[in-house]
C-alpha atoms as a PDB file:
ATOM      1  CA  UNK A   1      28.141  13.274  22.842  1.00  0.00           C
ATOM      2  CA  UNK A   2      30.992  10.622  22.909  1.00  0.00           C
ATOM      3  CA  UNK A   3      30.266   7.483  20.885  1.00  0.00           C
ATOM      4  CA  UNK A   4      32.499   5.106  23.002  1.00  0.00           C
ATOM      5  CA  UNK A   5      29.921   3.665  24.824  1.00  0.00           C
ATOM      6  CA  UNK A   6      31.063   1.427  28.345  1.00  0.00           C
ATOM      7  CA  UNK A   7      29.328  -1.849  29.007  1.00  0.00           C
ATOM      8  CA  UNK A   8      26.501  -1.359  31.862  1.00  0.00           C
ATOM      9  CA  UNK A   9      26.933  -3.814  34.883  1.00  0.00           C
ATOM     10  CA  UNK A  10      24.572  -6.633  35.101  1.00  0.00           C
ATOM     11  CA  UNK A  11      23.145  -5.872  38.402  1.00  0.00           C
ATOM     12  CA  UNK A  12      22.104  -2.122  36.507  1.00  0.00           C
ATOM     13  CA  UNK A  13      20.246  -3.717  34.144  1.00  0.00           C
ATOM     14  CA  UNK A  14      18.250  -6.232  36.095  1.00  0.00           C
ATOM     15  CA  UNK A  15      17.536  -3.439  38.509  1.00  0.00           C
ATOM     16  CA  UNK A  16      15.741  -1.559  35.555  1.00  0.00           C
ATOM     17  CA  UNK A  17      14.421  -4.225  33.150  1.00  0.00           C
ATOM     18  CA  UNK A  18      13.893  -7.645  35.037  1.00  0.00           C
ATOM     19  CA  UNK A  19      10.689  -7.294  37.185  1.00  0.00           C
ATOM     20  CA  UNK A  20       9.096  -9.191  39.958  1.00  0.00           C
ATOM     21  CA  UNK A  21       8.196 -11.711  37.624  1.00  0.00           C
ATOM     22  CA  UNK A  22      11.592 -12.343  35.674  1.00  0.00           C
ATOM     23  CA  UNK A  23      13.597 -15.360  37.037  1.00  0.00           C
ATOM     24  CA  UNK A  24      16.900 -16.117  36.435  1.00  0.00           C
ATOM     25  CA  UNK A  25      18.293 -20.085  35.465  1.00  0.00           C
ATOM     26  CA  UNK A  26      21.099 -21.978  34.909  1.00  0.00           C
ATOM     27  CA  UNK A  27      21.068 -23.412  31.176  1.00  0.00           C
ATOM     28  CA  UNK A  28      23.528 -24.493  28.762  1.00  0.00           C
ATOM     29  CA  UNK A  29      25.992 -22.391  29.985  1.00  0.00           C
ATOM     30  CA  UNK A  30      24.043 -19.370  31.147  1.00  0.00           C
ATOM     31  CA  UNK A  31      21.916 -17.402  33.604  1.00  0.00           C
ATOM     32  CA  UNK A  32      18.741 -16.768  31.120  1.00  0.00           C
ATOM     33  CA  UNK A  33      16.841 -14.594  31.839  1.00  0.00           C
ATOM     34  CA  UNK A  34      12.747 -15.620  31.409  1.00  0.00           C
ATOM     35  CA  UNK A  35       9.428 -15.051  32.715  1.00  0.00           C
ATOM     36  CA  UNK A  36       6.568 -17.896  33.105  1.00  0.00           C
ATOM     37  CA  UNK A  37       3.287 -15.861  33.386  1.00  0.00           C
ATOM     38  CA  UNK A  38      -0.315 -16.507  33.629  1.00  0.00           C
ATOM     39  CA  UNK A  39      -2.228 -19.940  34.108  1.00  0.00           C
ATOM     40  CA  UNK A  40       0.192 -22.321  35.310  1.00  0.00           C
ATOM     41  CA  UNK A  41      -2.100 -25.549  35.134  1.00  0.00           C
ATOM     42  CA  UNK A  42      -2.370 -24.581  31.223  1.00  0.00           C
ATOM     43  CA  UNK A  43      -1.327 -28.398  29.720  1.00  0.00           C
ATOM     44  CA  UNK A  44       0.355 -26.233  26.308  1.00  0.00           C
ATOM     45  CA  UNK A  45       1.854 -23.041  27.187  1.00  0.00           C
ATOM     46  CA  UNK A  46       2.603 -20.479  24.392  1.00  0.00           C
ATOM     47  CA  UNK A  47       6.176 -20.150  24.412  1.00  0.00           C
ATOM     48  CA  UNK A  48       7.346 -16.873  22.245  1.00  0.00           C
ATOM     49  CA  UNK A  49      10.872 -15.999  20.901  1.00  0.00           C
ATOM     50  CA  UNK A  50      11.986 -12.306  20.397  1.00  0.00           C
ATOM     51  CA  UNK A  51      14.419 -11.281  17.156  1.00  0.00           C
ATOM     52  CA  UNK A  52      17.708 -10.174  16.882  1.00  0.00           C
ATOM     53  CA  UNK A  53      18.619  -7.194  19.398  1.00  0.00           C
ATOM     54  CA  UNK A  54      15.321  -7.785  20.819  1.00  0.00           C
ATOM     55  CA  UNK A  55      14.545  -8.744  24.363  1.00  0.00           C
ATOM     56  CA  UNK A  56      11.401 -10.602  26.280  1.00  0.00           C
ATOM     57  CA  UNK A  57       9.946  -7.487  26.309  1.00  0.00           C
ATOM     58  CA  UNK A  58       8.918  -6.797  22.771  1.00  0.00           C
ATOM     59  CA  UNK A  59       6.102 -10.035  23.931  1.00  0.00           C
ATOM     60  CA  UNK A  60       4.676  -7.620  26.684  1.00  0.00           C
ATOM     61  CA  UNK A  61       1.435  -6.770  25.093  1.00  0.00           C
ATOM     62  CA  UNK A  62       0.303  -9.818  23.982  1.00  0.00           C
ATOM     63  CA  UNK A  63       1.551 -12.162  27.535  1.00  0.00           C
ATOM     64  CA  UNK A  64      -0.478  -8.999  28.980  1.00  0.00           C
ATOM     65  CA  UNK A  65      -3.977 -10.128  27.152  1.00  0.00           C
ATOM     66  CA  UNK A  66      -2.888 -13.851  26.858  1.00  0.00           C
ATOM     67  CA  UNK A  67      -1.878 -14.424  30.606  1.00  0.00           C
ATOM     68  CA  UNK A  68      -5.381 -14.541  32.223  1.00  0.00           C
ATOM     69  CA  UNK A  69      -6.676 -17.552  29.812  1.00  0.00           C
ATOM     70  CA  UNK A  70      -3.406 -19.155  28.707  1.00  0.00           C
ATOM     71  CA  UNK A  71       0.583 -20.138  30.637  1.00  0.00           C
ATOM     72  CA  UNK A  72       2.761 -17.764  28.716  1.00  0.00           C
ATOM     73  CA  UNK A  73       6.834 -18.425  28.456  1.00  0.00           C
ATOM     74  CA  UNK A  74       9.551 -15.651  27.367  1.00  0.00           C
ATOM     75  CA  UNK A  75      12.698 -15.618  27.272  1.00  0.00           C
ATOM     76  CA  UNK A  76      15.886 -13.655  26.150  1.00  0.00           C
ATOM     77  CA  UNK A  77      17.871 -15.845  23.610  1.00  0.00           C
ATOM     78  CA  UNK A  78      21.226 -16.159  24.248  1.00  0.00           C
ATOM     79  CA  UNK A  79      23.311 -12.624  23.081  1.00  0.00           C
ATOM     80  CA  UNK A  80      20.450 -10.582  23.656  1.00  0.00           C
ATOM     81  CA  UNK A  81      18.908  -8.738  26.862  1.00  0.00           C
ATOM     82  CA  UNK A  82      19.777 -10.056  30.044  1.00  0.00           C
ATOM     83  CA  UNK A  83      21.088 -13.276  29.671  1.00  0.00           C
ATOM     84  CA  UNK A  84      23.734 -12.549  27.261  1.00  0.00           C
ATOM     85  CA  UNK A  85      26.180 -13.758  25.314  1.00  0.00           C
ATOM     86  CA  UNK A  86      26.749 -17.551  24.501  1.00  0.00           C
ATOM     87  CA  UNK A  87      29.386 -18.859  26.093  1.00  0.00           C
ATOM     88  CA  UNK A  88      31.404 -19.878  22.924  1.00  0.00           C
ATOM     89  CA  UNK A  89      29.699 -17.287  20.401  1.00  0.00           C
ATOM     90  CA  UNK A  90      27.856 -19.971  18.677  1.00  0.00           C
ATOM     91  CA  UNK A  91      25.020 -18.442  17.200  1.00  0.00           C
ATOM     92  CA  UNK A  92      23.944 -20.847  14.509  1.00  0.00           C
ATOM     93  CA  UNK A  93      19.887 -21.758  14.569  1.00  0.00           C
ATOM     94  CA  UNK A  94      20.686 -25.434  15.557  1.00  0.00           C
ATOM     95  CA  UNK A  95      21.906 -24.109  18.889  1.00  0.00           C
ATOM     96  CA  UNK A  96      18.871 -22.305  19.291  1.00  0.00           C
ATOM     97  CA  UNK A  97      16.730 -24.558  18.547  1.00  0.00           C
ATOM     98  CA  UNK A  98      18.705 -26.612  21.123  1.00  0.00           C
ATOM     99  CA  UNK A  99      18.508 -24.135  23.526  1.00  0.00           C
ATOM    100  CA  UNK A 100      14.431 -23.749  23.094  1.00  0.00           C
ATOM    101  CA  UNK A 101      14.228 -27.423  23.731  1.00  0.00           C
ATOM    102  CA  UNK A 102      16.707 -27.371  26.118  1.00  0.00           C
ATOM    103  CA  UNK A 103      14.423 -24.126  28.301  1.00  0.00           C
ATOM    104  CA  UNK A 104      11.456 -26.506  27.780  1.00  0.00           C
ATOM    105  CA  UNK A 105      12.635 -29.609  28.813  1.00  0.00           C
ATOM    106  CA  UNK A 106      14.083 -27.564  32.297  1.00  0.00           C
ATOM    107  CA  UNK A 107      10.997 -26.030  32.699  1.00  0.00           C
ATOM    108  CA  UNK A 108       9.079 -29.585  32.422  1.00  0.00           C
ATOM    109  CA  UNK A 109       6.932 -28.525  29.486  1.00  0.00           C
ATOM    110  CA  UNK A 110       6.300 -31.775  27.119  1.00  0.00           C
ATOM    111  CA  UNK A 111       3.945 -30.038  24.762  1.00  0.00           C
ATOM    112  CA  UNK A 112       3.714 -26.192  23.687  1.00  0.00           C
ATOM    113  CA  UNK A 113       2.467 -23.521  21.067  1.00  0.00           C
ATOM    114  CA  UNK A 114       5.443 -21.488  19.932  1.00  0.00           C
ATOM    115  CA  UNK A 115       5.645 -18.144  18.060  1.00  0.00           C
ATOM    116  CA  UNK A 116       8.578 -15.873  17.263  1.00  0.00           C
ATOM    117  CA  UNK A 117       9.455 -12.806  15.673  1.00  0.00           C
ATOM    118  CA  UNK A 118      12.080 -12.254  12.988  1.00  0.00           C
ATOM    119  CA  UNK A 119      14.650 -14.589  14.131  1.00  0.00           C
ATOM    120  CA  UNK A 120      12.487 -15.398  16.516  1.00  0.00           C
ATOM    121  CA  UNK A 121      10.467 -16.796  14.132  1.00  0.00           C
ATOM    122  CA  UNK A 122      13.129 -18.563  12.242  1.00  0.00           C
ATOM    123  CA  UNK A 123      13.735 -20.068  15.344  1.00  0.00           C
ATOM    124  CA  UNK A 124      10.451 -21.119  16.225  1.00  0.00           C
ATOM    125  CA  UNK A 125      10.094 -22.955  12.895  1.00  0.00           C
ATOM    126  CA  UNK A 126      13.243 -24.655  13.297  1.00  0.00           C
ATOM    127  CA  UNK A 127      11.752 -26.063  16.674  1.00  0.00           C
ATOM    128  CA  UNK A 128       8.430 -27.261  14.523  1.00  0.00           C
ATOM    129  CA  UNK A 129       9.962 -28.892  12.639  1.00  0.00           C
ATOM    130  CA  UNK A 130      12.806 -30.194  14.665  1.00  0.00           C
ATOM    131  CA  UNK A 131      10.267 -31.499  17.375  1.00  0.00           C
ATOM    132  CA  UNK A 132       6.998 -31.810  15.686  1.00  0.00           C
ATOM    133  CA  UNK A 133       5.236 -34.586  18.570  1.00  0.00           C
ATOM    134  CA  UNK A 134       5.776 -31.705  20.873  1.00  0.00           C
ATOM    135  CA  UNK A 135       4.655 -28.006  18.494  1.00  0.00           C
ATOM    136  CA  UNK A 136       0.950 -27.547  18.900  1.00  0.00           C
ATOM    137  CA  UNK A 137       0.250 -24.762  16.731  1.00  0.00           C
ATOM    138  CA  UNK A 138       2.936 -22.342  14.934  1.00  0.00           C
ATOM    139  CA  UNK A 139       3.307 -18.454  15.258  1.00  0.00           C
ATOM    140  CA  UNK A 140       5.494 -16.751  13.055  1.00  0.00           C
ATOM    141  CA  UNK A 141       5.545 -12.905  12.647  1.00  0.00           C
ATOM    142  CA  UNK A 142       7.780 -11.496  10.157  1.00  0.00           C
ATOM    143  CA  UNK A 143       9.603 -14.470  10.406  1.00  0.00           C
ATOM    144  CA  UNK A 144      13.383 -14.678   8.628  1.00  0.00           C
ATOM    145  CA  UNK A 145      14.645 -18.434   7.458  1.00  0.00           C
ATOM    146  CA  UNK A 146      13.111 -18.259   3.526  1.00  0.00           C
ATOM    147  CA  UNK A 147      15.441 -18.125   0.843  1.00  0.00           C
ATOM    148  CA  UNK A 148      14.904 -14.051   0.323  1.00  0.00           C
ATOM    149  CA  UNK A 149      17.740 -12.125   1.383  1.00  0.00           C
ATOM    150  CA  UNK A 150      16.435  -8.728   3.608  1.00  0.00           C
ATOM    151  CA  UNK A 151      15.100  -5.997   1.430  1.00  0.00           C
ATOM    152  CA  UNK A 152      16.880  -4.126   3.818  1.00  0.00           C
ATOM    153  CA  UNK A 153      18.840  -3.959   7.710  1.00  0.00           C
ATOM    154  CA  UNK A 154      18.423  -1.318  10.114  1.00  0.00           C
ATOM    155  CA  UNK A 155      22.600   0.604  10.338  1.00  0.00           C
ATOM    156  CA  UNK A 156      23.492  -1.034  13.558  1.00  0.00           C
ATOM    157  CA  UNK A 157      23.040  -4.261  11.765  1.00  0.00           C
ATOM    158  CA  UNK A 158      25.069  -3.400   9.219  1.00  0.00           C
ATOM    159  CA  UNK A 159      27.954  -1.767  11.229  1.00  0.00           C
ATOM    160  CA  UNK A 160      27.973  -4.990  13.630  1.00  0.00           C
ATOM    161  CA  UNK A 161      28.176  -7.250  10.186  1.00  0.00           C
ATOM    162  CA  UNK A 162      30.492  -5.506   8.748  1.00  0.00           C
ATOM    163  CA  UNK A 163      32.811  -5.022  11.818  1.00  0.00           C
ATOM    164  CA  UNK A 164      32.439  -9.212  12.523  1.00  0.00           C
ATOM    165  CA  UNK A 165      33.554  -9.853   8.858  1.00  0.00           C
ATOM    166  CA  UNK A 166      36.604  -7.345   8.815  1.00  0.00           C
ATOM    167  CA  UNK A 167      37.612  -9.276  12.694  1.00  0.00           C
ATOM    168  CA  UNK A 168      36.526  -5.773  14.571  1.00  0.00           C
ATOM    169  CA  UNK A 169      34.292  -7.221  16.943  1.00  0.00           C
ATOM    170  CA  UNK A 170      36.020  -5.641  19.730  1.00  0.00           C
ATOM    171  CA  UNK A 171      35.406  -1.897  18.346  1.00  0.00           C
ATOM    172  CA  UNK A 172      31.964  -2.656  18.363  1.00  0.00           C
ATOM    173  CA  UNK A 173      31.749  -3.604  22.132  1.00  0.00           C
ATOM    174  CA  UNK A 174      33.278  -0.160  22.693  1.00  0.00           C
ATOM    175  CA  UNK A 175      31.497   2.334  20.271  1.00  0.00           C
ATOM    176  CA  UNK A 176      28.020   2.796  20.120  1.00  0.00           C
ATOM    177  CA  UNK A 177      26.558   5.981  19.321  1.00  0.00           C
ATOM    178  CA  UNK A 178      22.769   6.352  20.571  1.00  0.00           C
ATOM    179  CA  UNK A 179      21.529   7.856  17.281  1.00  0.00           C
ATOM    180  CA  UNK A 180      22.468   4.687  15.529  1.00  0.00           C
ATOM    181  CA  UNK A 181      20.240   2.638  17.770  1.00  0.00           C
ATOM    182  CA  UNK A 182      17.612   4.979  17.677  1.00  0.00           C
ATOM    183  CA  UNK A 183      17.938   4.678  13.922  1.00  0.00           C
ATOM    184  CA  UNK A 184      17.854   1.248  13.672  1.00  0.00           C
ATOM    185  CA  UNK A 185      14.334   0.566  16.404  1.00  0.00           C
ATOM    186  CA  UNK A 186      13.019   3.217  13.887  1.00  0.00           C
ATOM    187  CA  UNK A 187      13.322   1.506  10.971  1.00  0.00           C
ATOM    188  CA  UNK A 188      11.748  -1.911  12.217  1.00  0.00           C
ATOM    189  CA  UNK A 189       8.422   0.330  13.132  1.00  0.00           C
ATOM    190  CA  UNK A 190       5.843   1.007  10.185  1.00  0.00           C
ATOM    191  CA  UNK A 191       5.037   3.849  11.956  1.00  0.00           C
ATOM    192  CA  UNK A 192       7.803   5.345  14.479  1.00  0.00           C
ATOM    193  CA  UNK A 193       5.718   8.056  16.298  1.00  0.00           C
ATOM    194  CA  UNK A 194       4.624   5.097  18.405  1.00  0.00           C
ATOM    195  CA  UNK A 195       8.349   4.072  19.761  1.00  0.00           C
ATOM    196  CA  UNK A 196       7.608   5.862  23.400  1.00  0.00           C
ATOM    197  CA  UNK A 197      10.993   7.403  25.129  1.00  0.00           C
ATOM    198  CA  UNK A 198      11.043   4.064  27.222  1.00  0.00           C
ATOM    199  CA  UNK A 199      11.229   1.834  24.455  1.00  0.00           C
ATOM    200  CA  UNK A 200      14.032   3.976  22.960  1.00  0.00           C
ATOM    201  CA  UNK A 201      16.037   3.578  26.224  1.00  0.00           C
ATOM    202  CA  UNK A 202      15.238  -0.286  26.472  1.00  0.00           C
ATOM    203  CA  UNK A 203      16.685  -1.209  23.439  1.00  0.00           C
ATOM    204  CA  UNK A 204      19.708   0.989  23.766  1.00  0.00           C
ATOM    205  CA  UNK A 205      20.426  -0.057  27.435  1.00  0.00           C
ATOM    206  CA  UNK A 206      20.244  -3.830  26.599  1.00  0.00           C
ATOM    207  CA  UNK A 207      22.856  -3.435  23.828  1.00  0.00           C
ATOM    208  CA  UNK A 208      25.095  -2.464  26.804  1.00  0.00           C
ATOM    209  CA  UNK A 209      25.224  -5.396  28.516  1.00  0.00           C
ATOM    210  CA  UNK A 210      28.558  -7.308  28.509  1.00  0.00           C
ATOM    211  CA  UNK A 211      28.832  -9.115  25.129  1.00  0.00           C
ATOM    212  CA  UNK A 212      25.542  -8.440  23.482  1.00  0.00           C
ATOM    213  CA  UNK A 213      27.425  -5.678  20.912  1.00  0.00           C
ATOM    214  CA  UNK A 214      29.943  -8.528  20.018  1.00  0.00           C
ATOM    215  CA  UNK A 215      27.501 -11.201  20.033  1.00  0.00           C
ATOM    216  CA  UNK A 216      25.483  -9.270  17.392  1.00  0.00           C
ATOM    217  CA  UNK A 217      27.903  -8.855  14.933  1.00  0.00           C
ATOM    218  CA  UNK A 218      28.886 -12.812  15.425  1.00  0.00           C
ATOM    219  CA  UNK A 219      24.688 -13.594  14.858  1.00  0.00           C
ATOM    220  CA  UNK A 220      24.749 -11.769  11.609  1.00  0.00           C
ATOM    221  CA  UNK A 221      27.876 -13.365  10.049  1.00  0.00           C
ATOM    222  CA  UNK A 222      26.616 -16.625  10.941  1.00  0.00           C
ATOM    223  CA  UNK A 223      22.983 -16.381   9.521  1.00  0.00           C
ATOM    224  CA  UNK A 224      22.529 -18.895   6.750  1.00  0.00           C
ATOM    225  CA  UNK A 225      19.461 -17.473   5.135  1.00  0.00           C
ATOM    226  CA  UNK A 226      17.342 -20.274   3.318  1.00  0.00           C
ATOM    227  CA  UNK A 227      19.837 -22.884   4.329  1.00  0.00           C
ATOM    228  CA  UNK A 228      16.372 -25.193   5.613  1.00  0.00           C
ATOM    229  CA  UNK A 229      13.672 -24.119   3.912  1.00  0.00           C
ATOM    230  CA  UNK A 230      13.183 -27.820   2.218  1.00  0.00           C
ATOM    231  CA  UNK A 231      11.602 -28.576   6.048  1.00  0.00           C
ATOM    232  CA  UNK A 232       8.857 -25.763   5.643  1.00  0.00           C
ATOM    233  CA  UNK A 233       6.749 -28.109   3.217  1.00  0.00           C
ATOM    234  CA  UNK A 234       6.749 -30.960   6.493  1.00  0.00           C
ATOM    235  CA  UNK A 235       5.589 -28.737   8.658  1.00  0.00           C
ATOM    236  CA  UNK A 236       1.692 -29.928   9.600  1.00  0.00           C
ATOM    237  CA  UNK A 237       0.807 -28.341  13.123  1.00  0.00           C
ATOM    238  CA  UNK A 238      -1.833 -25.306  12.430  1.00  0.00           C
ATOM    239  CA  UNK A 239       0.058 -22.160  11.523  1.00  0.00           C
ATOM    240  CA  UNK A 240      -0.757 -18.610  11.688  1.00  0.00           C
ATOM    241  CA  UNK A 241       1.705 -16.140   9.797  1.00  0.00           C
ATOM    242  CA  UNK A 242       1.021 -12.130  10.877  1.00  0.00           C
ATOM    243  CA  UNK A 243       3.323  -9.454   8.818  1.00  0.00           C
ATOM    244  CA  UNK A 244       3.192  -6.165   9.058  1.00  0.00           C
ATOM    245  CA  UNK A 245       3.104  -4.210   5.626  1.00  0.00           C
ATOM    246  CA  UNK A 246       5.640  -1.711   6.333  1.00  0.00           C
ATOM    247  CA  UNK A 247       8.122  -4.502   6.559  1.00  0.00           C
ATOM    248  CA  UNK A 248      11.268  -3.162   5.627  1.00  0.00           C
ATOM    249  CA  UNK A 249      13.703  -5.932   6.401  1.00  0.00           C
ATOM    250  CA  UNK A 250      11.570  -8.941   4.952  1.00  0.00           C
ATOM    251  CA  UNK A 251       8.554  -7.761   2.569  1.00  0.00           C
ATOM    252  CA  UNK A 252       5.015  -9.101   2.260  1.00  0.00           C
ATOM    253  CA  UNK A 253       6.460 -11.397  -0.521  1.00  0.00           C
ATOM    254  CA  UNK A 254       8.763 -13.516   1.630  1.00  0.00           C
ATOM    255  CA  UNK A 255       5.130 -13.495   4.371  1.00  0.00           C
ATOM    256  CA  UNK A 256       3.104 -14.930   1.374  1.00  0.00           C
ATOM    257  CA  UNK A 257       6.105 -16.958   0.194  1.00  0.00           C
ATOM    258  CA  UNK A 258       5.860 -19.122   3.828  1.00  0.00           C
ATOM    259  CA  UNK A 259       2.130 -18.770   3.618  1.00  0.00           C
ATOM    260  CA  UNK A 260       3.009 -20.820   0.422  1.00  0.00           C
ATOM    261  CA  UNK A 261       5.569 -23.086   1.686  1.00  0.00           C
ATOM    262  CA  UNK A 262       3.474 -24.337   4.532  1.00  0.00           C
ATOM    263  CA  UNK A 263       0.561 -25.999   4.008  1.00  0.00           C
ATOM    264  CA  UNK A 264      -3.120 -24.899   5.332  1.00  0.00           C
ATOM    265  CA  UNK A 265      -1.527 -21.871   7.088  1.00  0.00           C
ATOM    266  CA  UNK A 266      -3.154 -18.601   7.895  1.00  0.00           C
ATOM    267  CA  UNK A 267      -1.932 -15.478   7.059  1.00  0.00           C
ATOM    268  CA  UNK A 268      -2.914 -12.088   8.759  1.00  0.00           C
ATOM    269  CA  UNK A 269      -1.590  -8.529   7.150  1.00  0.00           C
ATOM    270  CA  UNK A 270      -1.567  -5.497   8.884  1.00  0.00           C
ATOM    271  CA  UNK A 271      -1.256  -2.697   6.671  1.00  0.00           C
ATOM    272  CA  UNK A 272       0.384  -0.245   8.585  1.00  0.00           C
ATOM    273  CA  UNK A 273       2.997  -1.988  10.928  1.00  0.00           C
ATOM    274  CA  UNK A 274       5.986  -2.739  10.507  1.00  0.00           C
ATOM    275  CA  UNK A 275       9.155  -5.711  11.000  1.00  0.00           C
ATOM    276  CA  UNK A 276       7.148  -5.779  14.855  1.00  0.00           C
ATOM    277  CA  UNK A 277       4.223  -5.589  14.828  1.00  0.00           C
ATOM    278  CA  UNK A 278       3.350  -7.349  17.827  1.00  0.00           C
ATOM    279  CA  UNK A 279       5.188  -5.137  19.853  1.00  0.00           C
ATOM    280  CA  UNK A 280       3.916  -1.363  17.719  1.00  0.00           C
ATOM    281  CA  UNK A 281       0.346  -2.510  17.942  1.00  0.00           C
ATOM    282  CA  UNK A 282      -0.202  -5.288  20.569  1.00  0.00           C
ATOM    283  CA  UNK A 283      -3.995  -5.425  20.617  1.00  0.00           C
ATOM    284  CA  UNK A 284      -4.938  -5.666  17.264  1.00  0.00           C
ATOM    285  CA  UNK A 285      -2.192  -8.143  16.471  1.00  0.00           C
ATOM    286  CA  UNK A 286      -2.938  -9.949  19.665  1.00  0.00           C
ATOM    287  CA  UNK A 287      -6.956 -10.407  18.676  1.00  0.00           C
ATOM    288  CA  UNK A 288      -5.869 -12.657  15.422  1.00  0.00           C
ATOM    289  CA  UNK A 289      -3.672 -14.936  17.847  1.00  0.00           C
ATOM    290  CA  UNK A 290      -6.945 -15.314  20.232  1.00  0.00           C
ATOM    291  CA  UNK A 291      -8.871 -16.393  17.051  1.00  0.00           C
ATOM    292  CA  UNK A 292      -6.799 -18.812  15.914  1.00  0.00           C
ATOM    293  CA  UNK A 293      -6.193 -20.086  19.799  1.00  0.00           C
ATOM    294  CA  UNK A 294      -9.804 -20.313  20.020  1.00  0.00           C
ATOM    295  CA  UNK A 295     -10.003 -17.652  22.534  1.00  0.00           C
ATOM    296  CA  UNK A 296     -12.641 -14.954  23.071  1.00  0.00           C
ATOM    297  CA  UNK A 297     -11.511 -12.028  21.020  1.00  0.00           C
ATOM    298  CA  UNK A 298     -13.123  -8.594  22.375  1.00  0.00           C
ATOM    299  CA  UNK A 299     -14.715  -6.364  19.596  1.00  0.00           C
ATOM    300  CA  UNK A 300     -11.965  -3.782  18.098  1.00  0.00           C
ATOM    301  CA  UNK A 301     -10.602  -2.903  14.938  1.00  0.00           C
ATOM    302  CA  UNK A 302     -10.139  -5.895  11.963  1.00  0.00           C
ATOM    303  CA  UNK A 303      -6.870  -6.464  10.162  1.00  0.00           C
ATOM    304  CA  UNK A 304      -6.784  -7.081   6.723  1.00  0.00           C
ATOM    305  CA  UNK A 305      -6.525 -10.714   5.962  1.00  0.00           C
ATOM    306  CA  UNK A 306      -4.785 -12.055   2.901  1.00  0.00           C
ATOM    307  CA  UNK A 307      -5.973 -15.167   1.491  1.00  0.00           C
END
């Protein structure tokens, strides 16, 4: 199998990942791509932020069991999924944090609770604390932004950092060999018998879209890990912090270490997930977010909780 890998056109990828609920709007620069699910009356929508090479739909699961109490709002961040790459590769968590507020402030929502994942999380942090009179509640799972460093990065991490330091961007955005994404969703699950073959092909297909190869590379040599972690301590919205065990990018210790830095939050540990678990088990990581939302939470299996 060749490893040059062509860009797939736009209109390809909408036709197989958008759905009748994905909507397309002009922001900042860009057509991002978003869905607004579920109760639209809902005065605080939860508003959740995928990670690096992620897209919307690593939130499926949980908009699925939130979306018939609660106004649910996903989006992909600019260089991932559908909508892209920013228009002047700027990649710093400022201009995400912009671009959040920004989304909201198109949308007309004054007041939300927002959660993220890995970046995502960073992100959603960064928002907290950027915008505090309009953060309900905080959800961060396996949240980067503390001063660790990873424990480790999945290879097509590694290959896109390396080829953005060494000013090989544009080899990236024309090689990609499958097994190397394949490698690299398996090593963010604890347990990768549960990546299904359409997962696999999701996250390889939205690496094709025009830019998102360079734009990854340009995210990663950017990242200034730690640079704000002073503004954890000020953060005083109610805060819920789920990790996954099997984290192999950011351990348990950097999940107790924000349990730590922010005061009177909740942490949730699920022993056998991994870097997402919100997206490798959605139901039992979903029922601790209906807790702490004060929602009905059917009967199923309990986490571990760490104190």
């Amino acid at each position: 199998m060749s490893i040059l890998q062509a860009d797939l056109p736009l209109e390809q990828l909408k036709a197989r990942w958008a759905n009748p609920t994905s909507r397309f709007i002009e922001l900042q620069g860009m057509q991002v791509h978003l869905r607004d699910e579920g109760v639209q009356g809902d005065p605080v929508p939860i508003v959740l932020v995928h990670g690096t090479s992620a897209s919307l739909h690593t939130w499926e699961g949980w908009v699925a069991a939130l979306k018939t109490e609660r106004r649910v709002i996903t989006m992909d961040i600019p260089g991932f999924g559908l909508t892209g790459p920013e228009p002047v590769g700027n990649y710093h968590i400022d201009r995400y944090t912009h671009f959040i507020l920004g989304l909201m402030d198109q949308l007309g929502v004054k007041r939300f609770v927002i959660g993220g994942n890995s970046l995502g999380g960073e992100i959603a942090w960064h928002v907290a604390a950027a915008a505090p009179q309009r953060v309900e509640r905080l959800i961060l799972v396996d949240a980067a932004g503390f001063k660790r460093l990873p424990d480790g990065m999945p290879v097509g991490f590694m290959l896109a950092l390396l080829s953005a330091k060494l000013g090989l961007g544009w080899l990236l955005s024309r090689v990609l060999p499958r097994g190397v994404v394949d490698s690299s969703t398996r090593f963010v699950y604890g347990e990768p018998r549960r990546i299904t073959p359409q997962v696999a092909q999701r996250y390889f297909d939205l690496q094709l879209r025009a830019g998102n190869r360079r734009a990854l590379g340009q995210r990663l040599a950017q990242h200034n890990m730690g640079r704000d972690v002073a503004q954890l301590a000020r953060l005083v919205m109610p805060t819920l912090i789920i990790w996954g065990r099997r984290d192999r990018i950011f351990s348990l210790a950097q999940g107790e270490g924000l349990h730590r830095a922010i005061k009177g939050s909740e942490l949730a540990v699920f022993d056998d997930l991994g870097h997402v678990p919100h997206e490798e088990d959605p139901i039992r990581t979903v029922a601790a977010v209906r807790r702490f939302l004060g929602l009905e939470v059917a009967t199923g299996p309990a986490q571990r909780r760490a104190a």
